[in-house]
C-alpha atoms as a PDB file:
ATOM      1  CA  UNK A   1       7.000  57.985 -35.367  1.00  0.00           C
ATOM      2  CA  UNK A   2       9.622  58.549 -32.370  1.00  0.00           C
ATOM      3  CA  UNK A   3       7.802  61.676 -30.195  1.00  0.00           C
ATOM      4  CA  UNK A   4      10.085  62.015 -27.161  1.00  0.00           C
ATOM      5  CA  UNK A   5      13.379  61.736 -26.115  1.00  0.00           C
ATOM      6  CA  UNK A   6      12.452  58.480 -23.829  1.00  0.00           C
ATOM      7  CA  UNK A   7      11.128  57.127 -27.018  1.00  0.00           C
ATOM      8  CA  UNK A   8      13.552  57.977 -28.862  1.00  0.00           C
ATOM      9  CA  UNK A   9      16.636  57.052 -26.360  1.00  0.00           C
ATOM     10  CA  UNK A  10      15.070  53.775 -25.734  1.00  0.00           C
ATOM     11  CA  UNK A  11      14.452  52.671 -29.171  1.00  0.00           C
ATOM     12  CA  UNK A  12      18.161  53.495 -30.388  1.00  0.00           C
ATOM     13  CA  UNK A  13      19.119  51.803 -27.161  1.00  0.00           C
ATOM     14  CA  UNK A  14      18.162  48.754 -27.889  1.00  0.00           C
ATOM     15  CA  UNK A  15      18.749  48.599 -31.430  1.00  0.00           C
ATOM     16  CA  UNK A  16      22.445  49.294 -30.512  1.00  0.00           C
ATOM     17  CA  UNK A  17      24.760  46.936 -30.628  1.00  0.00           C
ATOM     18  CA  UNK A  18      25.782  45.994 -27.980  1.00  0.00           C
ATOM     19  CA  UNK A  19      22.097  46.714 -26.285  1.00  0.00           C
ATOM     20  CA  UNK A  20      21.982  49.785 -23.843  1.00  0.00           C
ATOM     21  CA  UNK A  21      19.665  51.660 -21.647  1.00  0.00           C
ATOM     22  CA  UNK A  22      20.228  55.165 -19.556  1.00  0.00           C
ATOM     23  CA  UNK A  23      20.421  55.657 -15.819  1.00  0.00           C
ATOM     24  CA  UNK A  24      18.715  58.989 -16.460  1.00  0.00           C
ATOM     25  CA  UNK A  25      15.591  56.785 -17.032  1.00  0.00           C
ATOM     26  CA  UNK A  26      15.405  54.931 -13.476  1.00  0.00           C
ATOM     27  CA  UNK A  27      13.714  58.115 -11.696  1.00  0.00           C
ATOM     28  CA  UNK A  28      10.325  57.744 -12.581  1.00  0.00           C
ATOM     29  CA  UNK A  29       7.568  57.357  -9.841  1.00  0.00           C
ATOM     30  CA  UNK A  30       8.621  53.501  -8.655  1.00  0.00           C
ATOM     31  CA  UNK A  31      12.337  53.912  -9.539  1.00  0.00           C
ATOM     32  CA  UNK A  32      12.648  56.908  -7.133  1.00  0.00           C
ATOM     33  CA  UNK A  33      10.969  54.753  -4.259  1.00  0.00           C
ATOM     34  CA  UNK A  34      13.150  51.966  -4.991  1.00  0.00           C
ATOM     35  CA  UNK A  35      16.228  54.083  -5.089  1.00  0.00           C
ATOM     36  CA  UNK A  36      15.658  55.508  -1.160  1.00  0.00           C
ATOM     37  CA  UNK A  37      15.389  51.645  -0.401  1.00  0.00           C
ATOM     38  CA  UNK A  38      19.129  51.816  -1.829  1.00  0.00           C
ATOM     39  CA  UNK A  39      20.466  54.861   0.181  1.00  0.00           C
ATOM     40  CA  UNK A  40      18.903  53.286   3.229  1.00  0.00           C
ATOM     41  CA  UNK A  41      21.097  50.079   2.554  1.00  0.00           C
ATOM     42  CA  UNK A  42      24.219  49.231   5.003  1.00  0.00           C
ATOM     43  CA  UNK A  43      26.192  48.596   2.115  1.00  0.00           C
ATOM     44  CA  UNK A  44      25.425  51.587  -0.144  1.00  0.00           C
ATOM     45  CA  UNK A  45      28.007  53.836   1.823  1.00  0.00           C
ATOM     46  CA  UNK A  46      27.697  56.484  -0.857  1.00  0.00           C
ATOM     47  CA  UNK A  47      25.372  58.927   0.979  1.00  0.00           C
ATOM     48  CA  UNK A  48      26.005  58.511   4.233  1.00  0.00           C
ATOM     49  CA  UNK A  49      29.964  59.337   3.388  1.00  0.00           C
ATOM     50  CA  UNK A  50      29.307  62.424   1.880  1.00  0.00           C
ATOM     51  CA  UNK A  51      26.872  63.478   4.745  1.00  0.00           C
ATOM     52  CA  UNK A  52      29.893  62.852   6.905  1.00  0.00           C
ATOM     53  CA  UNK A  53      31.841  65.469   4.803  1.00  0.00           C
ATOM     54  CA  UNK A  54      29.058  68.059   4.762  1.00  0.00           C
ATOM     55  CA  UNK A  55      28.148  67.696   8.185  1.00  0.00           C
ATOM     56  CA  UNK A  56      32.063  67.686   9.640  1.00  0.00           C
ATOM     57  CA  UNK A  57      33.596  69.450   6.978  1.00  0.00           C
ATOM     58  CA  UNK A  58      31.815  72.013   5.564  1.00  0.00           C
ATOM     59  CA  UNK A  59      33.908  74.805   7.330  1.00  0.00           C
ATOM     60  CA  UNK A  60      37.002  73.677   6.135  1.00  0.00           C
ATOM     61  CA  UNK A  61      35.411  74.254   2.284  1.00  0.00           C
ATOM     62  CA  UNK A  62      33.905  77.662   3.100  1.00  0.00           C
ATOM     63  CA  UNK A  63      37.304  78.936   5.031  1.00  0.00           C
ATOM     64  CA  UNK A  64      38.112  78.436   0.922  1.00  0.00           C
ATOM     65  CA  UNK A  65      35.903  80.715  -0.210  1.00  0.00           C
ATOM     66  CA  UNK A  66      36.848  84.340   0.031  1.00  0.00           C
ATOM     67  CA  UNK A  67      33.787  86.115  -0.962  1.00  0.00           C
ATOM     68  CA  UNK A  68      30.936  87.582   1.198  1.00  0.00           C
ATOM     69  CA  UNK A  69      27.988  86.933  -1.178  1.00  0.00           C
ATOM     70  CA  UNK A  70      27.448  83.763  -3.753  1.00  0.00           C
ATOM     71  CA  UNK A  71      24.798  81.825  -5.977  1.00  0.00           C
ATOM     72  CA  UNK A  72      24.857  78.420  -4.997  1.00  0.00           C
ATOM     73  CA  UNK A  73      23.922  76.281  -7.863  1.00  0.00           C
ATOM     74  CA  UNK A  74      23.250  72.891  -7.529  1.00  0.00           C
ATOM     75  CA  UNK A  75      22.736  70.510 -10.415  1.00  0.00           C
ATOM     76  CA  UNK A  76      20.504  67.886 -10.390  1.00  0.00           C
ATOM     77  CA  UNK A  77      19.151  69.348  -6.979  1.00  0.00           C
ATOM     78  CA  UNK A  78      16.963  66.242  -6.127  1.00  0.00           C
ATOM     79  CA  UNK A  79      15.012  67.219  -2.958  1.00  0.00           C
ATOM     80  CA  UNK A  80      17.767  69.302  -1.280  1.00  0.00           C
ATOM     81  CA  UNK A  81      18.329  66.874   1.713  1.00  0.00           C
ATOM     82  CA  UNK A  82      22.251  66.654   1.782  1.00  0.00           C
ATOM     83  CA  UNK A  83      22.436  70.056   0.438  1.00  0.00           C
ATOM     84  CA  UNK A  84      20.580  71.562   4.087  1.00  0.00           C
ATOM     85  CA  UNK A  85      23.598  70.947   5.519  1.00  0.00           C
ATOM     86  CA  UNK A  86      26.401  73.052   3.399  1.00  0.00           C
ATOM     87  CA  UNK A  87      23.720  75.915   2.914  1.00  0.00           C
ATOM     88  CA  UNK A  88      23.337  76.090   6.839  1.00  0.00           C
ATOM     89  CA  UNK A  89      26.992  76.177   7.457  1.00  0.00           C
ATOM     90  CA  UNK A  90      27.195  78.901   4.988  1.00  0.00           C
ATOM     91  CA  UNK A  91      24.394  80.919   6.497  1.00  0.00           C
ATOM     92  CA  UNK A  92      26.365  79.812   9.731  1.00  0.00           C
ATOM     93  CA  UNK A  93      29.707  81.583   8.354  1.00  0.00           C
ATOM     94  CA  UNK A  94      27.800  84.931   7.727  1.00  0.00           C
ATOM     95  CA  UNK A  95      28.088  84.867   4.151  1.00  0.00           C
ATOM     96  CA  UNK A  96      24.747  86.169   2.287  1.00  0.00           C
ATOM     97  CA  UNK A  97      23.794  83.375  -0.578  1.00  0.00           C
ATOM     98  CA  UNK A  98      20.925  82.990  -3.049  1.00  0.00           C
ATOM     99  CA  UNK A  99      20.451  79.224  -3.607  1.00  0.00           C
ATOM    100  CA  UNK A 100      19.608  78.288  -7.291  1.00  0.00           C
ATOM    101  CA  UNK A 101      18.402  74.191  -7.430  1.00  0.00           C
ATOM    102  CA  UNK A 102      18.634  72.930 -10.798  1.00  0.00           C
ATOM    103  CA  UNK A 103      16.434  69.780 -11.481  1.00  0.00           C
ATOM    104  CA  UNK A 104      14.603  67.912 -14.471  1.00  0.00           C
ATOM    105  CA  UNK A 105      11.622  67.623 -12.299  1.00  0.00           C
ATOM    106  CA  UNK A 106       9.358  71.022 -11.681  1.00  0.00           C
ATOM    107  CA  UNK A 107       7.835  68.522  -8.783  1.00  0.00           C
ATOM    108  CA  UNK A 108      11.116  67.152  -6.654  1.00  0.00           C
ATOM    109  CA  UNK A 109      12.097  71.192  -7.172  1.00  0.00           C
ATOM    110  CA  UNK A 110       8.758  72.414  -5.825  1.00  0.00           C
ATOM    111  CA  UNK A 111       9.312  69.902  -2.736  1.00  0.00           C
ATOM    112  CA  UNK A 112      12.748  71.459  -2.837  1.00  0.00           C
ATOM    113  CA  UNK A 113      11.738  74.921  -1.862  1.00  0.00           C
ATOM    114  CA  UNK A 114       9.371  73.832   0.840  1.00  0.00           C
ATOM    115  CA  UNK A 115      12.153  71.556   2.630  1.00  0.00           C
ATOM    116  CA  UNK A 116      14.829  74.708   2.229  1.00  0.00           C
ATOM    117  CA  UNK A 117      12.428  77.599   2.209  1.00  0.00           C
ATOM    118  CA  UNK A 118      11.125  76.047   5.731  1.00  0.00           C
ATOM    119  CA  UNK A 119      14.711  75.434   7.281  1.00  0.00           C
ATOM    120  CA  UNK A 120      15.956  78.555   6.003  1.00  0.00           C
ATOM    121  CA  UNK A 121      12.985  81.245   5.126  1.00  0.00           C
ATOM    122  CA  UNK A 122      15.430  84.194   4.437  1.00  0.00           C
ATOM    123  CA  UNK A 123      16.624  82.532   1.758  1.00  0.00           C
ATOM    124  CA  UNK A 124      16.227  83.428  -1.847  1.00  0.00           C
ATOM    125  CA  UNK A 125      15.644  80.342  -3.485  1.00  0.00           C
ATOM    126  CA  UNK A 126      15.575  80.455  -7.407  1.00  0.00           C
ATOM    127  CA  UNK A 127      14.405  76.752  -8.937  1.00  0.00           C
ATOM    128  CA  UNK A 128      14.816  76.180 -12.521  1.00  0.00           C
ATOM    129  CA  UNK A 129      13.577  72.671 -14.308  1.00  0.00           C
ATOM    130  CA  UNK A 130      14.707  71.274 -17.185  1.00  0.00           C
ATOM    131  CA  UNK A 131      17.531  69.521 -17.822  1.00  0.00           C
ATOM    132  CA  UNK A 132      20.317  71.740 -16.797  1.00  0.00           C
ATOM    133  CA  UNK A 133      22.399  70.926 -19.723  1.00  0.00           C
ATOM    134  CA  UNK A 134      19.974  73.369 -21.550  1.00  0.00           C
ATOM    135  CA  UNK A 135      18.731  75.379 -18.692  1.00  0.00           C
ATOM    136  CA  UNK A 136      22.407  76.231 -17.240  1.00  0.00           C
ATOM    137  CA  UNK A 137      22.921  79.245 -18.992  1.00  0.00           C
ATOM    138  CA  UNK A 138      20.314  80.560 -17.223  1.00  0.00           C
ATOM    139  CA  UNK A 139      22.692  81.248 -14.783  1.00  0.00           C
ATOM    140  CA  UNK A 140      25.540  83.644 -16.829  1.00  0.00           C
ATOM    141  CA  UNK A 141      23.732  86.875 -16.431  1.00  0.00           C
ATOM    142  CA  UNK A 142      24.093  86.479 -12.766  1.00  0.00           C
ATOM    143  CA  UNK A 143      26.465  89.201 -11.126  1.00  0.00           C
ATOM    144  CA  UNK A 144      27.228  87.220  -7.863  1.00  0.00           C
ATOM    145  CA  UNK A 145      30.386  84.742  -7.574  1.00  0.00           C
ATOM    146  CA  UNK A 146      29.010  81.389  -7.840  1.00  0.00           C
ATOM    147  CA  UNK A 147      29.095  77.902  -6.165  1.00  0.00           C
ATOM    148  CA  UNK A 148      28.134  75.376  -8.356  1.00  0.00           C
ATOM    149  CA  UNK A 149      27.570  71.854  -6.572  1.00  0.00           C
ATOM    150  CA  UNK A 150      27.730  68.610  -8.573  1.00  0.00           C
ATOM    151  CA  UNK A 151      27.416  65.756  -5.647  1.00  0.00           C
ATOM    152  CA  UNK A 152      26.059  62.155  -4.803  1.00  0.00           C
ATOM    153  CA  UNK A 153      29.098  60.705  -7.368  1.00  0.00           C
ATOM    154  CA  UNK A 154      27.038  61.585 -10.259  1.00  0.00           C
ATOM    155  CA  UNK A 155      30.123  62.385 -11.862  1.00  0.00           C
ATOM    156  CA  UNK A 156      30.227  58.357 -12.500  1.00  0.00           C
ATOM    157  CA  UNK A 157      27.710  58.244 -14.899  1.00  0.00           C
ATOM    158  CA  UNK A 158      30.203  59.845 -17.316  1.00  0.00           C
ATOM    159  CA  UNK A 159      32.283  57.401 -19.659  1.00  0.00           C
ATOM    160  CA  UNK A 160      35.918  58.273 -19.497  1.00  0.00           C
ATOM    161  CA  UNK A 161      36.734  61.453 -21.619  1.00  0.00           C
ATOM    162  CA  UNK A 162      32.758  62.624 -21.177  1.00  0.00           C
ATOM    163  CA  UNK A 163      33.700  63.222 -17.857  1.00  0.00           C
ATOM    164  CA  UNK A 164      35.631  66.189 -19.156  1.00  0.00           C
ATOM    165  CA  UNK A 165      33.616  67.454 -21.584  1.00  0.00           C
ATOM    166  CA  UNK A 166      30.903  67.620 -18.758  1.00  0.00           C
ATOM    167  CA  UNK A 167      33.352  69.716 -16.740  1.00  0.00           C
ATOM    168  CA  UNK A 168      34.431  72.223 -19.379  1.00  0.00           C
ATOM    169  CA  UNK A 169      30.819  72.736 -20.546  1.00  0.00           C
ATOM    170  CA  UNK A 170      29.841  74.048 -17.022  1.00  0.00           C
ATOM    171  CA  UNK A 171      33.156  76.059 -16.797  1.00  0.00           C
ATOM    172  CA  UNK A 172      31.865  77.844 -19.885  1.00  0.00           C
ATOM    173  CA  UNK A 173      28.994  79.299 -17.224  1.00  0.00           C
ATOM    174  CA  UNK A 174      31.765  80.588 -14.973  1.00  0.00           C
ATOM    175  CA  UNK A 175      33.435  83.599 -14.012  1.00  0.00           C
ATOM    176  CA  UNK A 176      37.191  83.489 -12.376  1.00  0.00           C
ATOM    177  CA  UNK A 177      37.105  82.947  -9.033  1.00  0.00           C
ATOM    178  CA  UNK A 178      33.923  80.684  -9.226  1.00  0.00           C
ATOM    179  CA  UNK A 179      34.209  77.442  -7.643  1.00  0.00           C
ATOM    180  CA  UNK A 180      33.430  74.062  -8.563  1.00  0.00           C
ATOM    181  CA  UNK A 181      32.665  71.811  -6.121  1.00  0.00           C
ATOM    182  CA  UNK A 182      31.865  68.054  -7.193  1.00  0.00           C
ATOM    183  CA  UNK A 183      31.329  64.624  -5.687  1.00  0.00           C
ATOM    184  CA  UNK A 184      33.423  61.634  -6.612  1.00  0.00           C
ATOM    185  CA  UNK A 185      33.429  58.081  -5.057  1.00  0.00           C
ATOM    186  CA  UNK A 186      36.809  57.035  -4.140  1.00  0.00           C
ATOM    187  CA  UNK A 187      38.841  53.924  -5.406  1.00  0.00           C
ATOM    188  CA  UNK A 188      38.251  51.209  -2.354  1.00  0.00           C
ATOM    189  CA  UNK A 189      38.516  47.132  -1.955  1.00  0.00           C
ATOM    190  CA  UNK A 190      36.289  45.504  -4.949  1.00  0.00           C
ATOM    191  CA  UNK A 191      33.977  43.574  -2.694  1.00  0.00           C
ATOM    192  CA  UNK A 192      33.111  47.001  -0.725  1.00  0.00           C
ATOM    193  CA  UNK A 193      32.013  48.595  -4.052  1.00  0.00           C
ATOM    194  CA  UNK A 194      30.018  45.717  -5.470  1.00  0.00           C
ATOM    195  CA  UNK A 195      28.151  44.892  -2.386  1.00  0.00           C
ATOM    196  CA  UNK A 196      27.009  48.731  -2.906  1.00  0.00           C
ATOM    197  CA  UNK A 197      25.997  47.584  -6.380  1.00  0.00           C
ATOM    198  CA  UNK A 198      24.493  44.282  -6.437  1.00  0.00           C
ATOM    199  CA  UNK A 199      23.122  43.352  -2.600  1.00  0.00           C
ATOM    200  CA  UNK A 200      21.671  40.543  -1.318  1.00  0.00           C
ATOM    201  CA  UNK A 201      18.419  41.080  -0.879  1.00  0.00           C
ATOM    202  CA  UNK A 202      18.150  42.099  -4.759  1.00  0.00           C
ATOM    203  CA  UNK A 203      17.142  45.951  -4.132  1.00  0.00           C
ATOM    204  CA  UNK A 204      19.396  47.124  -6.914  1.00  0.00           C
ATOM    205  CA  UNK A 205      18.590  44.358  -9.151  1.00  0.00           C
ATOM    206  CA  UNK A 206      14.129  45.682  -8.675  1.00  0.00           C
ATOM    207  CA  UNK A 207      15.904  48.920  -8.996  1.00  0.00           C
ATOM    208  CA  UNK A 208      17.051  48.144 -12.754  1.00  0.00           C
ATOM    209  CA  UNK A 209      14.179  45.539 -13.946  1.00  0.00           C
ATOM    210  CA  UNK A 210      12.074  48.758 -12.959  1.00  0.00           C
ATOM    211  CA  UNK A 211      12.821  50.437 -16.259  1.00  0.00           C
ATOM    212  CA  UNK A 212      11.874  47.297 -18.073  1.00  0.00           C
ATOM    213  CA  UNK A 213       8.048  47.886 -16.097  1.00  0.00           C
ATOM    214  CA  UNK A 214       8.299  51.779 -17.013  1.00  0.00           C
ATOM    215  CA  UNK A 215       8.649  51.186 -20.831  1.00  0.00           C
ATOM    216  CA  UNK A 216       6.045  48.782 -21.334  1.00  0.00           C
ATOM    217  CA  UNK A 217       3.789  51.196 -18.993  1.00  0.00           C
ATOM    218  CA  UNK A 218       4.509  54.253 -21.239  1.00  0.00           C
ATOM    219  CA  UNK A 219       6.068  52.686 -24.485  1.00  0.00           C
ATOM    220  CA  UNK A 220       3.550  49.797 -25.061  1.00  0.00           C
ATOM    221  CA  UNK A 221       6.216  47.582 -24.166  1.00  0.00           C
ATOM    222  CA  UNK A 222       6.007  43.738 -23.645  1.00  0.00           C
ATOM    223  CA  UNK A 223       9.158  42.950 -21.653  1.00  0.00           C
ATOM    224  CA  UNK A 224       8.511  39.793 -19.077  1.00  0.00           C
ATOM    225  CA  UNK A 225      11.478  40.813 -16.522  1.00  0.00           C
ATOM    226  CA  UNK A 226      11.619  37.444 -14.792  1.00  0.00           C
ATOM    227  CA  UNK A 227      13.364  37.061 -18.183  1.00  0.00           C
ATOM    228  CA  UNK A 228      15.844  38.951 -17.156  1.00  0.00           C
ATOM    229  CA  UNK A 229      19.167  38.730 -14.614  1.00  0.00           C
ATOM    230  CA  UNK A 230      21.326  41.432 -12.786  1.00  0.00           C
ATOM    231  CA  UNK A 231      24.729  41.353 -12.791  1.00  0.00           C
ATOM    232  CA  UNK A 232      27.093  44.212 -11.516  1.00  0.00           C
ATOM    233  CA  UNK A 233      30.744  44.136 -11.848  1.00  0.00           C
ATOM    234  CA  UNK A 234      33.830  46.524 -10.656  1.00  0.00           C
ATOM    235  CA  UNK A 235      37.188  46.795 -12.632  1.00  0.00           C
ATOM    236  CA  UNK A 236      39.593  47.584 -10.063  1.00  0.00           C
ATOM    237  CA  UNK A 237      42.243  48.665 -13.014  1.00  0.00           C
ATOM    238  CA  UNK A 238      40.362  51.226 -14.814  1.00  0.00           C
ATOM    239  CA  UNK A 239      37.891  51.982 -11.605  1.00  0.00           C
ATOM    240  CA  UNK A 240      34.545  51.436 -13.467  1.00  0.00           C
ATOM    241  CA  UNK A 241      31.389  49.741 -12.292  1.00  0.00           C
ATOM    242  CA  UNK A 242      29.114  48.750 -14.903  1.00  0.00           C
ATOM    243  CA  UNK A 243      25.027  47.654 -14.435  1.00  0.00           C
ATOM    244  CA  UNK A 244      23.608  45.246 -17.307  1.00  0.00           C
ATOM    245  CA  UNK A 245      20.441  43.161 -17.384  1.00  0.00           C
ATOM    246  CA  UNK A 246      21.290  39.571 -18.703  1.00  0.00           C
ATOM    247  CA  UNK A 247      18.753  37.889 -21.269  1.00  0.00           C
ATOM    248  CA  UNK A 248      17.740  34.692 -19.671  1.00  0.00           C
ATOM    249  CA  UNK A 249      16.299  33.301 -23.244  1.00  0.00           C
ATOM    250  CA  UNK A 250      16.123  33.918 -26.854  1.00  0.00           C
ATOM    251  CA  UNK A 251      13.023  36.195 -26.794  1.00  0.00           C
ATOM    252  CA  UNK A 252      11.535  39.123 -28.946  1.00  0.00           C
ATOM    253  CA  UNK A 253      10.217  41.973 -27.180  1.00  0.00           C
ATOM    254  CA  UNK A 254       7.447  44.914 -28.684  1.00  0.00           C
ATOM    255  CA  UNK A 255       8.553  48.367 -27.609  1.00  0.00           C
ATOM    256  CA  UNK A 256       6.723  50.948 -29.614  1.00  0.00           C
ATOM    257  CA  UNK A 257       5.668  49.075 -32.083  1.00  0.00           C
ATOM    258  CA  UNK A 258       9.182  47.923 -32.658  1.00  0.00           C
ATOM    259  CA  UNK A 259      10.045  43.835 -32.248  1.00  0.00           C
ATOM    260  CA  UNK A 260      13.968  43.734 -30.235  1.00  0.00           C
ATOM    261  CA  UNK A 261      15.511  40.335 -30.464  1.00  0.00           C
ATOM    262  CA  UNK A 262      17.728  39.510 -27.650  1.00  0.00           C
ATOM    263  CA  UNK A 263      19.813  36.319 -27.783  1.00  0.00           C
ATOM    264  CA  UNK A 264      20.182  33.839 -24.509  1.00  0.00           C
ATOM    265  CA  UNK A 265      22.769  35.929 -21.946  1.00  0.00           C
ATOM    266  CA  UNK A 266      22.482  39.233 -23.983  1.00  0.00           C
ATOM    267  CA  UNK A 267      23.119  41.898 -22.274  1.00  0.00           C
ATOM    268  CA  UNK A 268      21.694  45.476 -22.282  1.00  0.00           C
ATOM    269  CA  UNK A 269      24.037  47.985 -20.811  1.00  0.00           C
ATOM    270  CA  UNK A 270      22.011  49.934 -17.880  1.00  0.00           C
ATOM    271  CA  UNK A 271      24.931  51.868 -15.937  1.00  0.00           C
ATOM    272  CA  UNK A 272      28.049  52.921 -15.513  1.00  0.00           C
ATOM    273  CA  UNK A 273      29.745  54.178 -12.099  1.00  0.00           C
ATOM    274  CA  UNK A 274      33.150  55.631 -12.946  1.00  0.00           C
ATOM    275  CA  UNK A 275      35.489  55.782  -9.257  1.00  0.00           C
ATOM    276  CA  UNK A 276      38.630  57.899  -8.817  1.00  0.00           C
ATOM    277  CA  UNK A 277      41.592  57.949  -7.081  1.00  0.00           C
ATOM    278  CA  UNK A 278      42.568  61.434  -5.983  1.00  0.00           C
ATOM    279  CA  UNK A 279      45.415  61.624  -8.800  1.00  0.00           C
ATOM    280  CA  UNK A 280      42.718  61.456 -11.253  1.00  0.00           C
ATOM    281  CA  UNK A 281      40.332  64.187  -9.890  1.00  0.00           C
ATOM    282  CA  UNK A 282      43.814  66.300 -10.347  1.00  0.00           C
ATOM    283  CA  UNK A 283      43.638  65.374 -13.783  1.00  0.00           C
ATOM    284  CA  UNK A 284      40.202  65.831 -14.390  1.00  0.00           C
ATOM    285  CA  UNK A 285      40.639  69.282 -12.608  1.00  0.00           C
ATOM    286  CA  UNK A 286      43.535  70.223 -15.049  1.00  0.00           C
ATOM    287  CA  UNK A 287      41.733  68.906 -18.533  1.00  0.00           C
ATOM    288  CA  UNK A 288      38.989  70.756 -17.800  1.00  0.00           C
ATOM    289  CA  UNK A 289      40.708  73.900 -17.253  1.00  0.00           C
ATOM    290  CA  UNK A 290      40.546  74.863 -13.315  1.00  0.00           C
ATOM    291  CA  UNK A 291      43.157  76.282 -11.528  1.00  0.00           C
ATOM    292  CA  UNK A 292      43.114  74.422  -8.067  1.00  0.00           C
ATOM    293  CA  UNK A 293      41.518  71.754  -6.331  1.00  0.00           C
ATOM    294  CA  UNK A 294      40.990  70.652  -2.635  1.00  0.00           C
ATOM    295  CA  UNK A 295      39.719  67.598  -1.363  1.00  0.00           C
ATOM    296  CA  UNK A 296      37.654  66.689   1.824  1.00  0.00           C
ATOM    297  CA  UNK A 297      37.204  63.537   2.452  1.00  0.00           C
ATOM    298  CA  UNK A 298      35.119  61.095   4.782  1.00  0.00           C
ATOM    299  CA  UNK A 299      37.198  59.677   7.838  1.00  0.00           C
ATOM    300  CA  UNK A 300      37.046  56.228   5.752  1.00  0.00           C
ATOM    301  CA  UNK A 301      38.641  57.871   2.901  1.00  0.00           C
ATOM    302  CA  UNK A 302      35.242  56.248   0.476  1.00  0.00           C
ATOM    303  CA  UNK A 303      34.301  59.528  -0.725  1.00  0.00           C
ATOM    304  CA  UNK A 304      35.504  63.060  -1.643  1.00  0.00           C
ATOM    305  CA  UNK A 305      33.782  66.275  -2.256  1.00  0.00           C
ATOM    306  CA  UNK A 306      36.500  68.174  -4.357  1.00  0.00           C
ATOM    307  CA  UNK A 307      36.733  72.098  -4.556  1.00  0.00           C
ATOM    308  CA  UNK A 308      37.686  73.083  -8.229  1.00  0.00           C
ATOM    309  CA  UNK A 309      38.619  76.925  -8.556  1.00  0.00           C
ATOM    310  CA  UNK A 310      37.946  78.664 -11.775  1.00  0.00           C
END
């Protein structure tokens, strides 16, 4: 009998056809280490652009923001890192905030609030786990305007029209004249995105075969990854980066008591990583019902952190 969600994602995964896993899934204990190997990479530009933005262009965003007092709301918090910066420049502006970190992990939101409470210890800081598609409405009763931030281009992991839906299901949580302010990788040369997905010294690739590892470790699993390729690719055209793991043999593999066949060059869908151009954050903005948007970006034009306006 399925008992979890992992279980239970992971089992229909791979007994879909074709064969998929979930990038939600790459975060536990190893994954996460692996993944700071990946923002520490010359070629995974992703953080260090929007760092750029926060750090140089943070008062341009808050001159946008006519209010004295706001919740900031960040979804999928992670440790709070990035976020230091924006919070201080508010703080900096002399507007009063509470700060409201969102996260599926009570632990990477407990090491939240020591790395912000110990920067800024007059904050109010207000941590909620679970996943915030269930926890956001924790949010509504709240009298203050809000900020809510959705960075780091997670955004991407939204297939086409899902994007949308994602963006009108947090507007439902919003007041007028709450802001929306969201990270989105930008459309670039092919080569510069895939080197960010697929590097040489196979960092990304240990960062996918991970979640083979993690489901034999908690789903009695038998996966041998050395059977197992990576192989990223980037459609210029529709702006979509896609992750799979390639079946190197015709092999049957136990997960949960469950026997998955995979065929020679299978392959199981791990991620996608959607990129924009700045006509379609306009559209995105208008689908999903905002009003406005402004766009900041990094002085190579890789990244934007857009302002919606409810």
């Amino acid at each position: 009998m399925i008992n979890n969600s992992f279980e239970k994602d992971i089992l229909n995964g791979l007994n879909s056809q074709p064969k998929r896993l979930f990038s939600k899934y790459f975060y536990d204990e190893k994954g996460s280490s692996i993944f700071q190997e990946i923002m520490q990479m010359d070629s995974y530009y992703l953080p260090k652009c929007e760092t750029e933005i926060l750090r140089d262009r943070s008062h341009e965003i808050i001159a946008l923001l006519p209010n004295s007092t706001y919740d900031v709301v960040e979804l999928g918090a992670g440790d709070g890192t990035k976020t230091t910066l924006f919070l201080e420049a508010l703080l900096n502006s002399g507007k009063t905030i509470n700060y409201l970190p969102l996260d599926i992990s009570p632990d990477i939101l407990e090491y939240n609030k020591q790395v912000i409470g110990n920067k800024f210890p007059e904050l109010t800081i207000l941590p909620i786990a679970g996943d915030y598609f269930e926890t956001l409405d924790k949010i509504k009763p709240r009298k203050n305007p809000k900020i809510v931030l959705f960075m780091g281009s997670n955004i991407g992991n939204f297939e086409g029209a899902k994007a949308i839906e994602f963006l009108k299901f947090v507007r439902k949580f919003l007041s007028e004249g709450d802001f929306f302010l969201l990270g989105a990788d930008l459309k670039k040369h092919p080569q510069t995105i895939l080197r960010a997905y697929d590097d040489p010294d196979g960092i990304t690739k240990r960062f996918n075969l991970n979640l083979l590892h993690r489901i034999n470790k908690e789903l009695k699993g038998n996966f041998n990854p050395e059977n197992f390729d990576h192989f990223a690719s980037y459609d210029p055209l529709s702006g979509t980066t896609k992750s799979c793991l390639i079946s190197k043999a015709n092999q049957t593999v136990q997960v949960a008591g469950q026997s998955i066949t995979f065929e020679n060059n299978e392959p199981i869908h791990m991620e996608i990583s959607q990129k924009y151009g700045l006509r379609d954050l306009i559209e995105l903005r208008e689908k999903a019902g905002f009003s406005s948007d402004f766009h900041f970006q990094d002085s190579k034009a890789y990244f934007s952190l857009s302002l919606f306006k409810y």
